[in-house]
C-alpha atoms as a PDB file:
ATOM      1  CA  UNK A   1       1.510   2.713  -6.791  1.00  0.00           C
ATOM      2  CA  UNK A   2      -0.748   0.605  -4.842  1.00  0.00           C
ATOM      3  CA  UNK A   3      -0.194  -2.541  -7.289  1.00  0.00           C
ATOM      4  CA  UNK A   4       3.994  -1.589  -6.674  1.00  0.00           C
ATOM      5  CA  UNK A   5       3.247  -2.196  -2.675  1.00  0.00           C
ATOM      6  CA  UNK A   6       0.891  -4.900  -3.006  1.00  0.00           C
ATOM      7  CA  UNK A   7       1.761  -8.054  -1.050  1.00  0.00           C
ATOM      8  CA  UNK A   8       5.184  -6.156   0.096  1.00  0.00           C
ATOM      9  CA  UNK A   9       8.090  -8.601   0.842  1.00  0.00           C
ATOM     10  CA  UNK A  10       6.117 -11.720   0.135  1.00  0.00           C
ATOM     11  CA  UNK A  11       4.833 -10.400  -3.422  1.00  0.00           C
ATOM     12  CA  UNK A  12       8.901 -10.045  -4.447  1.00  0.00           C
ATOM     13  CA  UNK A  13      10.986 -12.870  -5.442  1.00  0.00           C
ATOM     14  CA  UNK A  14      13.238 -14.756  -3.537  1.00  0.00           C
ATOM     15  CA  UNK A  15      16.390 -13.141  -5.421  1.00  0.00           C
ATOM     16  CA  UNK A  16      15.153  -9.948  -7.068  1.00  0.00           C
ATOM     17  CA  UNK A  17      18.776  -9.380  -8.753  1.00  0.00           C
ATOM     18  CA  UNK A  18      18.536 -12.865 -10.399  1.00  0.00           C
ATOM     19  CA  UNK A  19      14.724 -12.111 -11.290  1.00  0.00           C
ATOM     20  CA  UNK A  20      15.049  -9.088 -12.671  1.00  0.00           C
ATOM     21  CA  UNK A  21      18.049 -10.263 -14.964  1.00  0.00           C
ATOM     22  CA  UNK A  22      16.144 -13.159 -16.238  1.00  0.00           C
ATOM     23  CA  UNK A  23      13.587 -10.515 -17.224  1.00  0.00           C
ATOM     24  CA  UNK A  24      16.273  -8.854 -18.880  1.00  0.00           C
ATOM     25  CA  UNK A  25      18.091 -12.131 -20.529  1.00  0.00           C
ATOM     26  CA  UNK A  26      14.206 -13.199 -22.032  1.00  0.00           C
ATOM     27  CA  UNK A  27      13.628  -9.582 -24.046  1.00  0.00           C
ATOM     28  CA  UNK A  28      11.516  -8.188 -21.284  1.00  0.00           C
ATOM     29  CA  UNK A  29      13.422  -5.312 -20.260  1.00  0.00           C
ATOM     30  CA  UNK A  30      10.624  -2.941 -18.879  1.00  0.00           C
ATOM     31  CA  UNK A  31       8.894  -5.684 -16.898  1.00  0.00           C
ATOM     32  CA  UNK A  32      12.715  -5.992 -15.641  1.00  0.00           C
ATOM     33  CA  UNK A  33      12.903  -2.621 -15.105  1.00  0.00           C
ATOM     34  CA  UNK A  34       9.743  -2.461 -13.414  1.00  0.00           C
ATOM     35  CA  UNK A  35      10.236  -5.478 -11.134  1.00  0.00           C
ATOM     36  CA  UNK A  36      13.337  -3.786  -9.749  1.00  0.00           C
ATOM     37  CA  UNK A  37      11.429  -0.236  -9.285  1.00  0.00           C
ATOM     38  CA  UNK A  38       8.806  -2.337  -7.067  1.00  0.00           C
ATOM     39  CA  UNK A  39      11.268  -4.060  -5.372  1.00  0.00           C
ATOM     40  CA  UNK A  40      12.612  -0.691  -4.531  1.00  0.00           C
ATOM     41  CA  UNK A  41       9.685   0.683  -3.096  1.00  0.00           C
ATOM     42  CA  UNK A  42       9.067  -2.406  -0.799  1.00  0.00           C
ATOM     43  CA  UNK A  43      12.672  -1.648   0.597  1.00  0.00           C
ATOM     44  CA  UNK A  44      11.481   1.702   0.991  1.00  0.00           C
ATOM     45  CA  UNK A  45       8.702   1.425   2.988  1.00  0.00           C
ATOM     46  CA  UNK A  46       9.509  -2.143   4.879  1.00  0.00           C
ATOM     47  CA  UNK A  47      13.375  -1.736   5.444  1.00  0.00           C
ATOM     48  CA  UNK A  48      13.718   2.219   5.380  1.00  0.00           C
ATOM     49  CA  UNK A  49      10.470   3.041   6.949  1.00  0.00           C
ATOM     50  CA  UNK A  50       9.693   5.920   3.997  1.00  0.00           C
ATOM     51  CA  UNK A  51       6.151   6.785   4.307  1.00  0.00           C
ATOM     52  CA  UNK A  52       5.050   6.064   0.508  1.00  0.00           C
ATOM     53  CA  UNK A  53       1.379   6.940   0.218  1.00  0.00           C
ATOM     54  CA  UNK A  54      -0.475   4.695  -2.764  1.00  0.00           C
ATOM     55  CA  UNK A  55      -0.983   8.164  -4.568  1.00  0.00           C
ATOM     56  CA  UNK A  56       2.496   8.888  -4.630  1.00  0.00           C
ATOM     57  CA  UNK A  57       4.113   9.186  -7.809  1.00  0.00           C
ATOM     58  CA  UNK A  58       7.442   8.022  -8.648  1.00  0.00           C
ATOM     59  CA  UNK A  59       8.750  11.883  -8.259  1.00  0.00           C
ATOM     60  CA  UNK A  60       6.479  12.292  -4.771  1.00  0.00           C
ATOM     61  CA  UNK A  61       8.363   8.799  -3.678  1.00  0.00           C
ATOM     62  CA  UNK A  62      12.026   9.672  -4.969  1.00  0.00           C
ATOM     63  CA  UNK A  63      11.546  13.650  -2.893  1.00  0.00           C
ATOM     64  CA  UNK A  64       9.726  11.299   0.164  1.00  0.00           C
ATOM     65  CA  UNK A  65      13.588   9.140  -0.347  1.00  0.00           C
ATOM     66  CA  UNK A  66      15.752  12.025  -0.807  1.00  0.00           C
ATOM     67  CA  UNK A  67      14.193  14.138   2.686  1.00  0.00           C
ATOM     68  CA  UNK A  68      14.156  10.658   5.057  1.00  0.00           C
ATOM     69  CA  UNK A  69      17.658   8.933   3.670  1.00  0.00           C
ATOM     70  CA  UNK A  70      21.255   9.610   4.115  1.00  0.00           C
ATOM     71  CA  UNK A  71      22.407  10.608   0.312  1.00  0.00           C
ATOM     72  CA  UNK A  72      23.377   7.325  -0.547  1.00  0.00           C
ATOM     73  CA  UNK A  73      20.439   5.624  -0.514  1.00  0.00           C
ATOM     74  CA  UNK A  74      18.774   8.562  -1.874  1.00  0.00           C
ATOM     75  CA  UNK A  75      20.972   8.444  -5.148  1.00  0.00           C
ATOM     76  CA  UNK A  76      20.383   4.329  -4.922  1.00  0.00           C
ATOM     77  CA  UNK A  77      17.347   4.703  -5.002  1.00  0.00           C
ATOM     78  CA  UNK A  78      17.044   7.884  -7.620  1.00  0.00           C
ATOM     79  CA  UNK A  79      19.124   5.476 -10.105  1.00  0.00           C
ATOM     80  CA  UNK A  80      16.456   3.110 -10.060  1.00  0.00           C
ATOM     81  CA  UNK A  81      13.683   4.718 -10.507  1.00  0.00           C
ATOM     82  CA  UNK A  82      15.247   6.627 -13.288  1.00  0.00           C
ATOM     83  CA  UNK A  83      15.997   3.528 -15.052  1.00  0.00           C
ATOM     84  CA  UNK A  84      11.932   2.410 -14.488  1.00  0.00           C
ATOM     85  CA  UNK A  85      11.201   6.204 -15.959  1.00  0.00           C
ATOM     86  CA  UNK A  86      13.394   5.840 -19.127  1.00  0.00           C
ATOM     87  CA  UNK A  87      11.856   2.622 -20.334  1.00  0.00           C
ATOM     88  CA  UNK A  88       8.770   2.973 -18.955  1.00  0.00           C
ATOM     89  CA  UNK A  89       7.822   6.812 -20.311  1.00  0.00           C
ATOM     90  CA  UNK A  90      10.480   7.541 -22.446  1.00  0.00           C
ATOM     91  CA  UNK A  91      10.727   4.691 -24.268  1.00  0.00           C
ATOM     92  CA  UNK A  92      14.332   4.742 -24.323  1.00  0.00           C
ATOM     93  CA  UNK A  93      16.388   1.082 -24.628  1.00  0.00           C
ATOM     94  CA  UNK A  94      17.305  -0.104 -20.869  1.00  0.00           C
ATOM     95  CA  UNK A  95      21.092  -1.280 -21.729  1.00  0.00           C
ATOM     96  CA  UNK A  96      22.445  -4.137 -19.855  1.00  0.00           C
ATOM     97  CA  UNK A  97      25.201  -1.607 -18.166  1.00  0.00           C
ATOM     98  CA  UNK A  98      22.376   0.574 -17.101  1.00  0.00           C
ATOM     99  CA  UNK A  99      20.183  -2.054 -15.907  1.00  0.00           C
ATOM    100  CA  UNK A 100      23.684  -3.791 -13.766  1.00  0.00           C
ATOM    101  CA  UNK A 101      23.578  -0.100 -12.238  1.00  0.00           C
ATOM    102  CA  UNK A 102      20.932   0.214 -11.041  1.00  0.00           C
ATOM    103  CA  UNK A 103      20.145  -3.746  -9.734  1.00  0.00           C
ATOM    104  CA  UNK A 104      23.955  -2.457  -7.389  1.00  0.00           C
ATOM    105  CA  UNK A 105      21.813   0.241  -6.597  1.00  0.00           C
ATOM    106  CA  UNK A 106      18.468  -2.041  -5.444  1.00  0.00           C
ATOM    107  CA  UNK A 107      21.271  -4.210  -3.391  1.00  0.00           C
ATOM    108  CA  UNK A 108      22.708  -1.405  -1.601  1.00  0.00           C
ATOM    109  CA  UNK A 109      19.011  -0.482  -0.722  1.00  0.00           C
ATOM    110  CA  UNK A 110      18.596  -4.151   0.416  1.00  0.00           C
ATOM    111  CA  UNK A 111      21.737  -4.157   2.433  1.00  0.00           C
ATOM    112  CA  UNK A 112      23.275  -6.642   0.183  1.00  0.00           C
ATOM    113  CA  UNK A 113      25.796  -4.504  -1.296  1.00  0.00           C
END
């Protein structure tokens, strides 16, 4: 967790949509995955003021989301880290859908959406 909150805002790309679906577009879909759960996180702490702890987990951050956030940020933020769990644990394929899903999730965290 600490490496995820690292260098906060200025450690993230300019456009972390665009980054994370150039990951996606060169074969790297974890690293895509996991640029967009970091990016998350950042917006967590720096936007929504969630107090993530470096020892948090990704289950201790999404219950530290879901008891400080109106429900849909919660769930915005819930669908990305479940995308970062299923390709980074499970090993399961991130699909291009799945991966548009939850980058409309990361934007509505941002305030973009």
């Amino acid at each position: 967790m600490e490496e995820a909150l690292e260098g906060g805002e200025d450690s993230l790309p300019g456009d972390v949509a665009a980054a994370v679906r150039a990951k996606f577009a060169a074969g790297r879909p974890i690293e895509a995955a996991g640029l967009l759960y970091r990016a998350s996180l950042v917006r967590l702490v720096e936007t929504h003021r969630v107090p993530i702890d470096v020892a948090d987990t990704e289950s201790a951050c999404l219950r530290r989301a879901q008891r400080q956030l109106a429900a849909p940020l919660a769930d915005a933020f819930r669908s990305v880290t479940h995308l970062w769990q299923s390709g980074a644990y499970a090993a399961l394929a991130v699909e291009h859908e799945q991966l548009e899903a939850a980058i409309g999730a990361y934007l509505h965290l941002e305030g973009s959406a």
